[in-house]
PDB file of N, CA and C in Angstrom:
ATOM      1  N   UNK A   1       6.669  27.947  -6.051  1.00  0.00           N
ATOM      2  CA  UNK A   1       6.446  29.379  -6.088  1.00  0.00           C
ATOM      3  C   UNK A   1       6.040  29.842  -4.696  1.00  0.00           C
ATOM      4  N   UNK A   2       6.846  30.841  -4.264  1.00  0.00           N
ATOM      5  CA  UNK A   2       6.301  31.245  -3.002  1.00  0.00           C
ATOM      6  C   UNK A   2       5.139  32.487  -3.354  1.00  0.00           C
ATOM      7  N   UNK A   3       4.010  32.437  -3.048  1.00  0.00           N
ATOM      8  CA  UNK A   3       3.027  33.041  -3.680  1.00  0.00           C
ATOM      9  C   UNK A   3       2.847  34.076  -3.068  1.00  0.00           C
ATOM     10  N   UNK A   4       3.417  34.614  -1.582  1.00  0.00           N
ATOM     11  CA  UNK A   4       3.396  35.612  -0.821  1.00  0.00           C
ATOM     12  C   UNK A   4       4.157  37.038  -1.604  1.00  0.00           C
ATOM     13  N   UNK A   5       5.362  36.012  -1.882  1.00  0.00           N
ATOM     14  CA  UNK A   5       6.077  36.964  -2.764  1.00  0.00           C
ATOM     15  C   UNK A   5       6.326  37.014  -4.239  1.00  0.00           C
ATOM     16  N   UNK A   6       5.520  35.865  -4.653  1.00  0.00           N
ATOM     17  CA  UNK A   6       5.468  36.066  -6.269  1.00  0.00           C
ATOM     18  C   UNK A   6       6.693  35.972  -6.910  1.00  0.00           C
ATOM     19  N   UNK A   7       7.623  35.096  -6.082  1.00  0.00           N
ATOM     20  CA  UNK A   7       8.591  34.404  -6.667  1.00  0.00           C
ATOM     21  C   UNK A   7       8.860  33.167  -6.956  1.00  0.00           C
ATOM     22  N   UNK A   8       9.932  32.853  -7.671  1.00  0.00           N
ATOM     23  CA  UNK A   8       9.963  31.105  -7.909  1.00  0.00           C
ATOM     24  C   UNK A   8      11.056  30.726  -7.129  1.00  0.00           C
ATOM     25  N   UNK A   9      10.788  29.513  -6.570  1.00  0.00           N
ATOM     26  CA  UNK A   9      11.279  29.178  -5.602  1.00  0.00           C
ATOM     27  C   UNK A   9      12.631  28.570  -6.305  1.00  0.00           C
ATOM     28  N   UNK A  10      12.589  27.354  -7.091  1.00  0.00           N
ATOM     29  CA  UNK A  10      13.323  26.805  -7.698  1.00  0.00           C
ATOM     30  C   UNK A  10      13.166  26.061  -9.012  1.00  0.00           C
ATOM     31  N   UNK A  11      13.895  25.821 -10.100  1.00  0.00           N
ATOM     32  CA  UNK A  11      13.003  25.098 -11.458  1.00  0.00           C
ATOM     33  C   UNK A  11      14.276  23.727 -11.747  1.00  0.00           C
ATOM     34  N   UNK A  12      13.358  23.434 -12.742  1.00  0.00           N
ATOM     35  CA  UNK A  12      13.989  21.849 -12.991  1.00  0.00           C
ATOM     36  C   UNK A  12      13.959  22.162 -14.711  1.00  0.00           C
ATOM     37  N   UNK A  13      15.006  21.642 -14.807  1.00  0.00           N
ATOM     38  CA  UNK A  13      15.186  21.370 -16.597  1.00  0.00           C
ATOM     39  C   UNK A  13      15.426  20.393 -17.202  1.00  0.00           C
ATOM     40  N   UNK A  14      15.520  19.537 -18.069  1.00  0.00           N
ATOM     41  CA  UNK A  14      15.984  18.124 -18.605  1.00  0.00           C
ATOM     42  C   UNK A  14      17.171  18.400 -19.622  1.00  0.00           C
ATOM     43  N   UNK A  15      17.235  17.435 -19.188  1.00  0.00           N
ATOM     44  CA  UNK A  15      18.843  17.210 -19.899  1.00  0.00           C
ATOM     45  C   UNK A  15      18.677  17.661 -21.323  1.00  0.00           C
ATOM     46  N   UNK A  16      17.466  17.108 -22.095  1.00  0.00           N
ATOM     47  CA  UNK A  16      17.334  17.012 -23.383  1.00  0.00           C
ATOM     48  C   UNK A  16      15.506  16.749 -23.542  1.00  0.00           C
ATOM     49  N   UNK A  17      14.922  17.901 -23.966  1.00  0.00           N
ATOM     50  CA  UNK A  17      13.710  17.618 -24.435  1.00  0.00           C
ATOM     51  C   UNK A  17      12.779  18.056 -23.605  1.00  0.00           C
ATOM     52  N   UNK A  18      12.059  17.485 -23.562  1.00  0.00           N
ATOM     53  CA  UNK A  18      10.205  17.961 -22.659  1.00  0.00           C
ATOM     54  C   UNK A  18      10.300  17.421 -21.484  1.00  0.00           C
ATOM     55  N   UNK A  19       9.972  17.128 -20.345  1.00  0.00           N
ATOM     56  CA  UNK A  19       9.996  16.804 -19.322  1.00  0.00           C
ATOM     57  C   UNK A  19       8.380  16.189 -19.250  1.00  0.00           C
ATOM     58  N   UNK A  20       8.083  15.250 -19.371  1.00  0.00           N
ATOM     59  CA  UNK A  20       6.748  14.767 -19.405  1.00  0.00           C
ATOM     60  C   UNK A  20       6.060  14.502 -18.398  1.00  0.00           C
ATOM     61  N   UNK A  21       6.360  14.370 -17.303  1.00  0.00           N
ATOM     62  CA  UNK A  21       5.791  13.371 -16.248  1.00  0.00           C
ATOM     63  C   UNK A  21       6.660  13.423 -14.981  1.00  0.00           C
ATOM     64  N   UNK A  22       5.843  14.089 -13.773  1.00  0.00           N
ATOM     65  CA  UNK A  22       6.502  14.612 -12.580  1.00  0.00           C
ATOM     66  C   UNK A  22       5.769  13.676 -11.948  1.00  0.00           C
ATOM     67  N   UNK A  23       6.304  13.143 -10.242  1.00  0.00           N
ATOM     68  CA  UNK A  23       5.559  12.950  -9.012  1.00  0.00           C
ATOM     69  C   UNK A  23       6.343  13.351  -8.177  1.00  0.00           C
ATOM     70  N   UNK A  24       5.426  13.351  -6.508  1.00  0.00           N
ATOM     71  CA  UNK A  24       5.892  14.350  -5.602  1.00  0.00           C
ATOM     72  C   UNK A  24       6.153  12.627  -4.727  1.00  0.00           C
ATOM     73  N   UNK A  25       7.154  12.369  -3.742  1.00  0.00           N
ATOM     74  CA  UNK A  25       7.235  11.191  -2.747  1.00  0.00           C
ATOM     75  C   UNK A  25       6.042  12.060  -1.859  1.00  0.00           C
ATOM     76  N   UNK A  26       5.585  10.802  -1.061  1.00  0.00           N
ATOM     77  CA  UNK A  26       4.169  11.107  -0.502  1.00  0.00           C
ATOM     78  C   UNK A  26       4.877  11.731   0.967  1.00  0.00           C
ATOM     79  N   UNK A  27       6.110  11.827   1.092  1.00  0.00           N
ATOM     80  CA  UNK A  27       6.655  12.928   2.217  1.00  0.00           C
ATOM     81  C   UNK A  27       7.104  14.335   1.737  1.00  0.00           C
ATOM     82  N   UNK A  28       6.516  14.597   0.488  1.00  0.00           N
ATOM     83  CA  UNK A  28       7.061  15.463   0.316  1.00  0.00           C
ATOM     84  C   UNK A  28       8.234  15.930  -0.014  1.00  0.00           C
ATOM     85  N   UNK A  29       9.323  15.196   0.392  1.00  0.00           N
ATOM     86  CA  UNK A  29      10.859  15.734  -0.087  1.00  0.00           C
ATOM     87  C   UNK A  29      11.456  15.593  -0.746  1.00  0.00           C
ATOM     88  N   UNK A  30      10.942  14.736  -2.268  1.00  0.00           N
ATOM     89  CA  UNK A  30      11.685  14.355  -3.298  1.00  0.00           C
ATOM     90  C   UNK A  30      10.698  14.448  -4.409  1.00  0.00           C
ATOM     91  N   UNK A  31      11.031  14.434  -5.635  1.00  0.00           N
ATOM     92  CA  UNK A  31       9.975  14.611  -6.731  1.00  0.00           C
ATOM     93  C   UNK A  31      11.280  13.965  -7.872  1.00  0.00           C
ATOM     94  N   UNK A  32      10.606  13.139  -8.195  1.00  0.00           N
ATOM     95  CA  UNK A  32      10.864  12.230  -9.558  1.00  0.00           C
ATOM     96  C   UNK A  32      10.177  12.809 -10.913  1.00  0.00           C
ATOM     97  N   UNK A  33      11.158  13.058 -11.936  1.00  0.00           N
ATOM     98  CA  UNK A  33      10.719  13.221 -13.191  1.00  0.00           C
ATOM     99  C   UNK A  33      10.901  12.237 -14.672  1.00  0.00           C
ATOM    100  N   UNK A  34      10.391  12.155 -15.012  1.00  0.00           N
ATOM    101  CA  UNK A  34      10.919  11.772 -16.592  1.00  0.00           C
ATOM    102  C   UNK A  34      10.445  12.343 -17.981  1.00  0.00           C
ATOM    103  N   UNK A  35      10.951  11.988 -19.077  1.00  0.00           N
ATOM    104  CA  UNK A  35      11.230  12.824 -20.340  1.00  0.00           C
ATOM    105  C   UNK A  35      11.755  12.393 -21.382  1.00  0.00           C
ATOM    106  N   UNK A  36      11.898  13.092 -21.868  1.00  0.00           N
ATOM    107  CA  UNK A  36      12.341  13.238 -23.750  1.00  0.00           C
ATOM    108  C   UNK A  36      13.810  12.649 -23.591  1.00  0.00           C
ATOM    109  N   UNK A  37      14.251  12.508 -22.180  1.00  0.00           N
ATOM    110  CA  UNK A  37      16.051  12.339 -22.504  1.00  0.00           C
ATOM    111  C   UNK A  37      15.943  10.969 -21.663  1.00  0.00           C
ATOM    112  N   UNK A  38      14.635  10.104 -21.836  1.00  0.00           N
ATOM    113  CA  UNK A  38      14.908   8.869 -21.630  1.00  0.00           C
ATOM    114  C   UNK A  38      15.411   8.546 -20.417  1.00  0.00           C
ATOM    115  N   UNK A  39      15.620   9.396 -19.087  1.00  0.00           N
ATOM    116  CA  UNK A  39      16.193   9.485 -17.886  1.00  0.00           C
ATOM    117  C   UNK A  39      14.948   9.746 -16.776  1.00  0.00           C
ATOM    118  N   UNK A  40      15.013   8.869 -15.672  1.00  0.00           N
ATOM    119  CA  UNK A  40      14.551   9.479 -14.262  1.00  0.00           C
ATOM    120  C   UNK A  40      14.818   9.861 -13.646  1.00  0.00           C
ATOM    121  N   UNK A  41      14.918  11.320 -13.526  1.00  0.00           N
ATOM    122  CA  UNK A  41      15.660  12.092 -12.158  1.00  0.00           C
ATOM    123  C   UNK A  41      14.640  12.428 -11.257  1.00  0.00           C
ATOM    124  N   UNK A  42      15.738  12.510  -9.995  1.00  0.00           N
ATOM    125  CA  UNK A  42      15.504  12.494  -8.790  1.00  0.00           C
ATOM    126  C   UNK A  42      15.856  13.683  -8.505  1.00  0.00           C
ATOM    127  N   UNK A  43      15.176  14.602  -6.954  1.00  0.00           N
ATOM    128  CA  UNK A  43      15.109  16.026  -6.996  1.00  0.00           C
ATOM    129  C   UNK A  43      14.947  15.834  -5.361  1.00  0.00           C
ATOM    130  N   UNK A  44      15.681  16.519  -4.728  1.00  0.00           N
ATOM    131  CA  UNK A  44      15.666  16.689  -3.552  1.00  0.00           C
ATOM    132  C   UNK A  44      15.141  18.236  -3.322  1.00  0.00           C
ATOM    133  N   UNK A  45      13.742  18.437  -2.748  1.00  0.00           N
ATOM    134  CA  UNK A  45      12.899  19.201  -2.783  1.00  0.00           C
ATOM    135  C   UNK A  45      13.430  20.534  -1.862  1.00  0.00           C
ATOM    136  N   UNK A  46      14.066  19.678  -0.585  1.00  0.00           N
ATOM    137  CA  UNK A  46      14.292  20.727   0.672  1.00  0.00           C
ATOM    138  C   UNK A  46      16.042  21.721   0.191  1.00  0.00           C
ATOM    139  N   UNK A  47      16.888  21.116  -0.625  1.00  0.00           N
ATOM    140  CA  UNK A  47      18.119  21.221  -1.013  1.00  0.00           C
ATOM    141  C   UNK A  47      18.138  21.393  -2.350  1.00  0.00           C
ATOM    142  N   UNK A  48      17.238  21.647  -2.825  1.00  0.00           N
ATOM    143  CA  UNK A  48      16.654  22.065  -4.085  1.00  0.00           C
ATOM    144  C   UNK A  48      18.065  21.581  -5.180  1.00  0.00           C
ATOM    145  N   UNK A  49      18.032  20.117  -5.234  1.00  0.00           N
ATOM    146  CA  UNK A  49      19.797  19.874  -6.142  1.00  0.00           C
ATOM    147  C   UNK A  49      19.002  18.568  -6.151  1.00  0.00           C
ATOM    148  N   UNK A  50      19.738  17.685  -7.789  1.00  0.00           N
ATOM    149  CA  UNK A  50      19.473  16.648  -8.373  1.00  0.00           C
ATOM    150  C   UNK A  50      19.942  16.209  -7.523  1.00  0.00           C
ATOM    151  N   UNK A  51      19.682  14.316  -6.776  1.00  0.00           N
ATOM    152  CA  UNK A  51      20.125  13.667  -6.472  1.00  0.00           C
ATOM    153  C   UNK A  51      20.550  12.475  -7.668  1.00  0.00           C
ATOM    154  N   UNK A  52      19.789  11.801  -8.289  1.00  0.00           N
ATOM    155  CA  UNK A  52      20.328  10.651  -9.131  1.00  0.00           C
ATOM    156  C   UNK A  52      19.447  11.014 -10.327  1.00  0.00           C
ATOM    157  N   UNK A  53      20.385  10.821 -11.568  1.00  0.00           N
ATOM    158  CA  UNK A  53      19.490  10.611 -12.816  1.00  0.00           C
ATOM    159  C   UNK A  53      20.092   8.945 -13.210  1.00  0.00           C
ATOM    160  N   UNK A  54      18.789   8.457 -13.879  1.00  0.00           N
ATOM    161  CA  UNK A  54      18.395   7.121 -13.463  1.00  0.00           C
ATOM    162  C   UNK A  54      18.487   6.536 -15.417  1.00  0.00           C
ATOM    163  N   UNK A  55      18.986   5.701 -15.523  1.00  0.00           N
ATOM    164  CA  UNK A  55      18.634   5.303 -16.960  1.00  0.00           C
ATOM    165  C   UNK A  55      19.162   3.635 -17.415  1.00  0.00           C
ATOM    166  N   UNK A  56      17.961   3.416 -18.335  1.00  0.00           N
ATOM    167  CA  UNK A  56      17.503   2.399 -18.241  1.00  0.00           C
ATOM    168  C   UNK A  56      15.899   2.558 -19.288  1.00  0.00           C
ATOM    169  N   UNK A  57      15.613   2.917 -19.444  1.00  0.00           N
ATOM    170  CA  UNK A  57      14.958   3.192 -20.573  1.00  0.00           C
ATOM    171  C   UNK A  57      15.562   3.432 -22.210  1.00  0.00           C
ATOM    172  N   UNK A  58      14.887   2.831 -23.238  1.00  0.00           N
ATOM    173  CA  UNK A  58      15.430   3.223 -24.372  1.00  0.00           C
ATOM    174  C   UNK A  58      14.030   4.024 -25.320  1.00  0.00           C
ATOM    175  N   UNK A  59      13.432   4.988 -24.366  1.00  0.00           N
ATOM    176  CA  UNK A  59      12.804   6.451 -25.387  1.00  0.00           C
ATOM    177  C   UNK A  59      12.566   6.438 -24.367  1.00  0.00           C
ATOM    178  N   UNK A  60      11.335   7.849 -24.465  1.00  0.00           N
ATOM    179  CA  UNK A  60      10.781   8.621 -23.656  1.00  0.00           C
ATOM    180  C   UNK A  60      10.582   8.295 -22.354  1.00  0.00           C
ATOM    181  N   UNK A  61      10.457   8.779 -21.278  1.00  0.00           N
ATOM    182  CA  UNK A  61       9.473   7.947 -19.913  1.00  0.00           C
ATOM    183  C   UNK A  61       8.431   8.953 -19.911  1.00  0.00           C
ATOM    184  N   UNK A  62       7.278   8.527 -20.151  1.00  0.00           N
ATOM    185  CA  UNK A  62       6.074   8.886 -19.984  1.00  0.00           C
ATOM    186  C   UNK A  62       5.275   8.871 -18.681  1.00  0.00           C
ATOM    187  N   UNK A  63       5.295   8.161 -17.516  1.00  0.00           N
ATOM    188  CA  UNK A  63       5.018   8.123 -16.580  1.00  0.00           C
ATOM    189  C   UNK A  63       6.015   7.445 -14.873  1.00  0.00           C
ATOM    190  N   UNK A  64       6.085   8.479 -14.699  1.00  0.00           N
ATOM    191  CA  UNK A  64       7.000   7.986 -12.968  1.00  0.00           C
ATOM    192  C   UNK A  64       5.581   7.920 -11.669  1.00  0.00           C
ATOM    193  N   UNK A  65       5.929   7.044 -10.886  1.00  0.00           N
ATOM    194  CA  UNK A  65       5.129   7.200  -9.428  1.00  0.00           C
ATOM    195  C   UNK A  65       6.008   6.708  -8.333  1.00  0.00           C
ATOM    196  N   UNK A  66       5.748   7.227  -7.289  1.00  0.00           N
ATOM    197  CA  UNK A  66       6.108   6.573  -5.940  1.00  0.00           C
ATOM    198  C   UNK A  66       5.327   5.517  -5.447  1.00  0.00           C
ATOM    199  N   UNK A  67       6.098   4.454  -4.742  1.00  0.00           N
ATOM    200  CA  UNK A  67       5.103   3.288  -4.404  1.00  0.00           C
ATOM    201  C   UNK A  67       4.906   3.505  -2.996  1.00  0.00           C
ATOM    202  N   UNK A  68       4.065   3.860  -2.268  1.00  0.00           N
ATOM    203  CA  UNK A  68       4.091   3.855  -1.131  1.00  0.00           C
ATOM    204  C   UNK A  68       3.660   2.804  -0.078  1.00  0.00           C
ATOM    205  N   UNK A  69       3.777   1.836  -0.726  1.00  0.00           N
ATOM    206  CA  UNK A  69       3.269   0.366  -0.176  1.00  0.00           C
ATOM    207  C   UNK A  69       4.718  -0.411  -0.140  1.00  0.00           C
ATOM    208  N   UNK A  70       5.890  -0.158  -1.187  1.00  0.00           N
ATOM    209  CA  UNK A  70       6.837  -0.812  -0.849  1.00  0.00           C
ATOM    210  C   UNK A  70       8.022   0.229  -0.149  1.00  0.00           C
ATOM    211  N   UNK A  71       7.583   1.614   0.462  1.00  0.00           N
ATOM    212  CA  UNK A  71       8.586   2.301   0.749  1.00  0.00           C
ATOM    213  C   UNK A  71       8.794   1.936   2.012  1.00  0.00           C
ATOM    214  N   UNK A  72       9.958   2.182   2.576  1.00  0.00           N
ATOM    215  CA  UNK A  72      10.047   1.276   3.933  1.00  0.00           C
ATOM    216  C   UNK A  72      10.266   2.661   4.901  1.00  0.00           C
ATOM    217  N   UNK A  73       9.589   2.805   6.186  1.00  0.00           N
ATOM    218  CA  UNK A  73      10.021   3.734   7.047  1.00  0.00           C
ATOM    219  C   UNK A  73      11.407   2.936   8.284  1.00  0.00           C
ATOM    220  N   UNK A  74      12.119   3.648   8.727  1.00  0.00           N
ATOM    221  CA  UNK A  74      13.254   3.223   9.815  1.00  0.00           C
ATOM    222  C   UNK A  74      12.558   2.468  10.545  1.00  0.00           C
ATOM    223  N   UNK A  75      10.655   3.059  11.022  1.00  0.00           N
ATOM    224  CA  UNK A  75      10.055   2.402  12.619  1.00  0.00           C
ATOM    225  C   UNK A  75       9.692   1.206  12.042  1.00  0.00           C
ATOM    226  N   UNK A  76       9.676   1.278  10.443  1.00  0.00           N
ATOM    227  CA  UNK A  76       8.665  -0.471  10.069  1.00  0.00           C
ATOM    228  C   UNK A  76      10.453  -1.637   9.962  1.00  0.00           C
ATOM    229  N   UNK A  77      11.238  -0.996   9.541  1.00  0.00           N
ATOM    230  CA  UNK A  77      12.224  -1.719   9.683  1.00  0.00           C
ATOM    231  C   UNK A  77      12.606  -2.477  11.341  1.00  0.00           C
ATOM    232  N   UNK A  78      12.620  -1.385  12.277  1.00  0.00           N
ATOM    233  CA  UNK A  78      12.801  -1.550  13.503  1.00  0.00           C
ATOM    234  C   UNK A  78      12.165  -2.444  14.039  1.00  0.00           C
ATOM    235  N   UNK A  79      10.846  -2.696  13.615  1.00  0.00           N
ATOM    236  CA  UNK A  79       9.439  -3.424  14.168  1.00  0.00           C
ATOM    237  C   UNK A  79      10.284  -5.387  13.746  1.00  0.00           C
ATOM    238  N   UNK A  80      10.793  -5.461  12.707  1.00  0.00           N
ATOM    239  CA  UNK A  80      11.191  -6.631  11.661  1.00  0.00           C
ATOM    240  C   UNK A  80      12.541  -6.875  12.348  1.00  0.00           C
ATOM    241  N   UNK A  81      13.319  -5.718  13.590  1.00  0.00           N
ATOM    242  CA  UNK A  81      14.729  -5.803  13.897  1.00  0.00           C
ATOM    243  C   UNK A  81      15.462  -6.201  12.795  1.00  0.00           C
ATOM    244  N   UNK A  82      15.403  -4.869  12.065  1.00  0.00           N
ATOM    245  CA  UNK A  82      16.254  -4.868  10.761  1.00  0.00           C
ATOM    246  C   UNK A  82      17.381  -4.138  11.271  1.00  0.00           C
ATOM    247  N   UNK A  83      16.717  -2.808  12.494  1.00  0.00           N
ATOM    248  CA  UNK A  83      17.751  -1.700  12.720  1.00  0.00           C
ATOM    249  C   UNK A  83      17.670  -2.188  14.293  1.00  0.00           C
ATOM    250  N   UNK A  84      18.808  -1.417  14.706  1.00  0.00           N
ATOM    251  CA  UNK A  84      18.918  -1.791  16.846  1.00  0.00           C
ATOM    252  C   UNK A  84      19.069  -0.742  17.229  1.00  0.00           C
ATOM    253  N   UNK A  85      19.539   0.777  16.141  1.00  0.00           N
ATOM    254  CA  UNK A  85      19.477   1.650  16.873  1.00  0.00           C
ATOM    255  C   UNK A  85      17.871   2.546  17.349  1.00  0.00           C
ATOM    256  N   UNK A  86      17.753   3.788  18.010  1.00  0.00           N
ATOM    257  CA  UNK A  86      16.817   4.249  18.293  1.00  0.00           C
ATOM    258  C   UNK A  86      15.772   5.294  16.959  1.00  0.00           C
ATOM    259  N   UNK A  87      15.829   4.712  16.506  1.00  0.00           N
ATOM    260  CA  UNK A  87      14.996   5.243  15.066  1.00  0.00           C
ATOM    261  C   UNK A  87      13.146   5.013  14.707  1.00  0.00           C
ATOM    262  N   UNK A  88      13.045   5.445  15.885  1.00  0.00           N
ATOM    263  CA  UNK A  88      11.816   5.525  15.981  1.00  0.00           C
ATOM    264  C   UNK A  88      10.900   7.411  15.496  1.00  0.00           C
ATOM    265  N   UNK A  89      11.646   7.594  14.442  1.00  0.00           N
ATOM    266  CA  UNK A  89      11.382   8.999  13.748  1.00  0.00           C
ATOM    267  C   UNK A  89      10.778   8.741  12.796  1.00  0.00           C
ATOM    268  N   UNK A  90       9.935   7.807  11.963  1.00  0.00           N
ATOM    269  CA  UNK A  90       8.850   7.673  11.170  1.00  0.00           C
ATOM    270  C   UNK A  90       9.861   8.089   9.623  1.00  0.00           C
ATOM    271  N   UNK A  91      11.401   8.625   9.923  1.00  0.00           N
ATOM    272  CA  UNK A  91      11.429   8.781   8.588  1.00  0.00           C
ATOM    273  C   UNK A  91      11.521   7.800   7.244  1.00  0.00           C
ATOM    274  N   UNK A  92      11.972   7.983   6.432  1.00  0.00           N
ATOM    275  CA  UNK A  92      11.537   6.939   4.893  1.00  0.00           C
ATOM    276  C   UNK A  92      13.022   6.808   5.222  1.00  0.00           C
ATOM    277  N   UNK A  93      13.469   5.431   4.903  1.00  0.00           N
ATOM    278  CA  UNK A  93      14.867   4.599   5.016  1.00  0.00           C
ATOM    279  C   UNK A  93      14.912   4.116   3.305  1.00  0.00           C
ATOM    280  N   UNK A  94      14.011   3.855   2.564  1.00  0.00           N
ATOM    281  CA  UNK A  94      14.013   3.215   1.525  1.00  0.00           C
ATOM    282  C   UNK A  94      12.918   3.590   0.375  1.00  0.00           C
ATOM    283  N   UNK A  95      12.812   4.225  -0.434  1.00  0.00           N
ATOM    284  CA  UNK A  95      11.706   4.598  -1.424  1.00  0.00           C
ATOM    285  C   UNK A  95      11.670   3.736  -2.876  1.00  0.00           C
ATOM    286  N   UNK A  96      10.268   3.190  -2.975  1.00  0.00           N
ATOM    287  CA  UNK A  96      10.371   2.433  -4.309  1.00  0.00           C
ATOM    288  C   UNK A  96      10.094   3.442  -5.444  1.00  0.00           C
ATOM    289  N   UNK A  97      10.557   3.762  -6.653  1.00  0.00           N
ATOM    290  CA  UNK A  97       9.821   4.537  -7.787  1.00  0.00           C
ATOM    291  C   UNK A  97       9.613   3.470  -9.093  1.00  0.00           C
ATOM    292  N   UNK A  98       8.631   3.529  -9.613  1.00  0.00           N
ATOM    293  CA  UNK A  98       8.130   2.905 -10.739  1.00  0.00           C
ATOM    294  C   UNK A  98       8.334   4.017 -11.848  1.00  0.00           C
ATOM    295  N   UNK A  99       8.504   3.661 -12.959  1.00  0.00           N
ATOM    296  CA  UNK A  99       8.609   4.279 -14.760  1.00  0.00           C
ATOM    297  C   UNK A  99       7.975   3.476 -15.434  1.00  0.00           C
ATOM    298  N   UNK A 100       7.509   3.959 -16.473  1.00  0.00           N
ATOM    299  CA  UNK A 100       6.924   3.490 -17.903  1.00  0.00           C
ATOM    300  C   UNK A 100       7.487   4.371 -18.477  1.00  0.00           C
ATOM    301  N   UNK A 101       8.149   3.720 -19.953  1.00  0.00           N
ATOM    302  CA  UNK A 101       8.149   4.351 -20.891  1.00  0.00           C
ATOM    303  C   UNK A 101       7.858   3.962 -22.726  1.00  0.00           C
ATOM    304  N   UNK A 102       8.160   4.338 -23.247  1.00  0.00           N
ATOM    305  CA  UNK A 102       7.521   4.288 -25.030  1.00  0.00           C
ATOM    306  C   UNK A 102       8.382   3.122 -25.143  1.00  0.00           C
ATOM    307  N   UNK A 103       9.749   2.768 -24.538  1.00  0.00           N
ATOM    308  CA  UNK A 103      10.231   1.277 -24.927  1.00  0.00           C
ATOM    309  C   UNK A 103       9.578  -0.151 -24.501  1.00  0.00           C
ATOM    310  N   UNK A 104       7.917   0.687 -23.749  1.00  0.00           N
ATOM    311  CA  UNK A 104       7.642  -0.907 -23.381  1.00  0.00           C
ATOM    312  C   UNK A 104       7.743  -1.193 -22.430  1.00  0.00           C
ATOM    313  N   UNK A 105       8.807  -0.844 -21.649  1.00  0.00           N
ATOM    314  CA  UNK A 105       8.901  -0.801 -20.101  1.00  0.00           C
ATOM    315  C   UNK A 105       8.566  -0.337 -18.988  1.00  0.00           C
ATOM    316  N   UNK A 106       8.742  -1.319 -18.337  1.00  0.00           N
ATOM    317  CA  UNK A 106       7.883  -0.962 -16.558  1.00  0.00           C
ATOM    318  C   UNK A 106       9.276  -1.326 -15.513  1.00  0.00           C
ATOM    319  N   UNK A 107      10.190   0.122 -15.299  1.00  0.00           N
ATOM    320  CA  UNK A 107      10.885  -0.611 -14.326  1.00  0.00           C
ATOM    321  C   UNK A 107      11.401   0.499 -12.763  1.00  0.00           C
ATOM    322  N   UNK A 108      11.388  -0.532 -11.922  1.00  0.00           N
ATOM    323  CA  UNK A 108      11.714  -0.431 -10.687  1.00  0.00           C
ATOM    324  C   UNK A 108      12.877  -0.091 -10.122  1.00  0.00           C
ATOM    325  N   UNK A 109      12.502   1.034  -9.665  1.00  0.00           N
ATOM    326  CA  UNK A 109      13.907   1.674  -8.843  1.00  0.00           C
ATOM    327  C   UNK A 109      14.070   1.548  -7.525  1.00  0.00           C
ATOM    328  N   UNK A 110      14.701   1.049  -6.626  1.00  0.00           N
ATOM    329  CA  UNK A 110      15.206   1.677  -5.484  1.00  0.00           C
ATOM    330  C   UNK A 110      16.075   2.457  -4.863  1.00  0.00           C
ATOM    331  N   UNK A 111      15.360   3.501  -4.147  1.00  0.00           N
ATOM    332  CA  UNK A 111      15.996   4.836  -3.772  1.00  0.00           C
ATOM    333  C   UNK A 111      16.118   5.362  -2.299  1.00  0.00           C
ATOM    334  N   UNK A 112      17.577   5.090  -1.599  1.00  0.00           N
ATOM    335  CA  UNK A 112      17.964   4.994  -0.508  1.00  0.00           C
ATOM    336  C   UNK A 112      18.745   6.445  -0.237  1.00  0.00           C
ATOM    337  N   UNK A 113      18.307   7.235   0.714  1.00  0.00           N
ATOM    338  CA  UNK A 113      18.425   8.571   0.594  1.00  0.00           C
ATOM    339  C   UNK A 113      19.770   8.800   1.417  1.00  0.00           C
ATOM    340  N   UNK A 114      20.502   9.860   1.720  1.00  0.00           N
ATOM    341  CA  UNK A 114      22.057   9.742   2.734  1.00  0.00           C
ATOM    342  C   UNK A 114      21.708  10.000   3.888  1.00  0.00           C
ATOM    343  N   UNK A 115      21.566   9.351   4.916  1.00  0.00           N
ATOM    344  CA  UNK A 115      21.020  10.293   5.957  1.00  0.00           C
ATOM    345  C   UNK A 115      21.067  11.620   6.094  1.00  0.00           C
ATOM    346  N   UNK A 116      20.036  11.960   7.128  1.00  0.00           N
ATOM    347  CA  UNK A 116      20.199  13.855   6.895  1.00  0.00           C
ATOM    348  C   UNK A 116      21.114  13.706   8.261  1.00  0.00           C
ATOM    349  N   UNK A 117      21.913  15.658   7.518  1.00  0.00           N
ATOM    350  CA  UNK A 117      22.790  16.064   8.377  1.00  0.00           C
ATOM    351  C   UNK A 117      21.949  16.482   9.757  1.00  0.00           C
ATOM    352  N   UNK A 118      23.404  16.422  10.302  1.00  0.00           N
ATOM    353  CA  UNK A 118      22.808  16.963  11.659  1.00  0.00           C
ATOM    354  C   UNK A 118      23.631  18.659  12.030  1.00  0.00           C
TER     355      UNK A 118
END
């Protein structure tokens, strides 16, 4: 909501059902949901458009988080000479997301973003 102007910026809907359980990536530019339609979607914050809905659950997902201990930035890759080019821009190369849901499960996503345009 832009609160200056008392508008909404952009909204999110589920495929099917309640939407239970949001997180924000700790950069800010993506927000993971899950829900009633048994799916984790992915939300590209700045381009305001789904990137991936995720499935693999059999009911609800009750809880999503970002791991920010296994997300990898370009400079920590660089440090390991994973990368050779000049990518010393701190951005996220690799994001882990975790789910729980009512089937019992605890599972692990990895989420590799397209590079941004130039």
């Amino acid at each position: 909501v832009f609160w200056e102007e008392r508008r909404l910026k952009f909204k999110i809907e589920s495929f099917f059902g309640a939407i239970l359980c949001v997180a924000w990536s700790h950069d800010e530019h993506y927000l993971v949901t899950g829900g009633e339609d048994d799916v984790v979607s992915i939300y590209d914050c700045r381009k305001e458009c789904v990137l991936a809905k995720c499935s693999g659950h059999h009911s609800w997902v009750t809880a999503v988080a970002f791991d920010p201990w296994r997300s990898e930035k370009l400079t920590d890759l660089n440090e390991i000479g994973g990368l050779s080019s000049d990518s010393a821009t701190g951005a996220i190369e690799r994001y882990c997301i975790v789910s729980a849901g009512q089937d019992s499960r605890l599972l692990f996503w990895d989420f590799e973003p397209l590079p941004a345009e130039e």
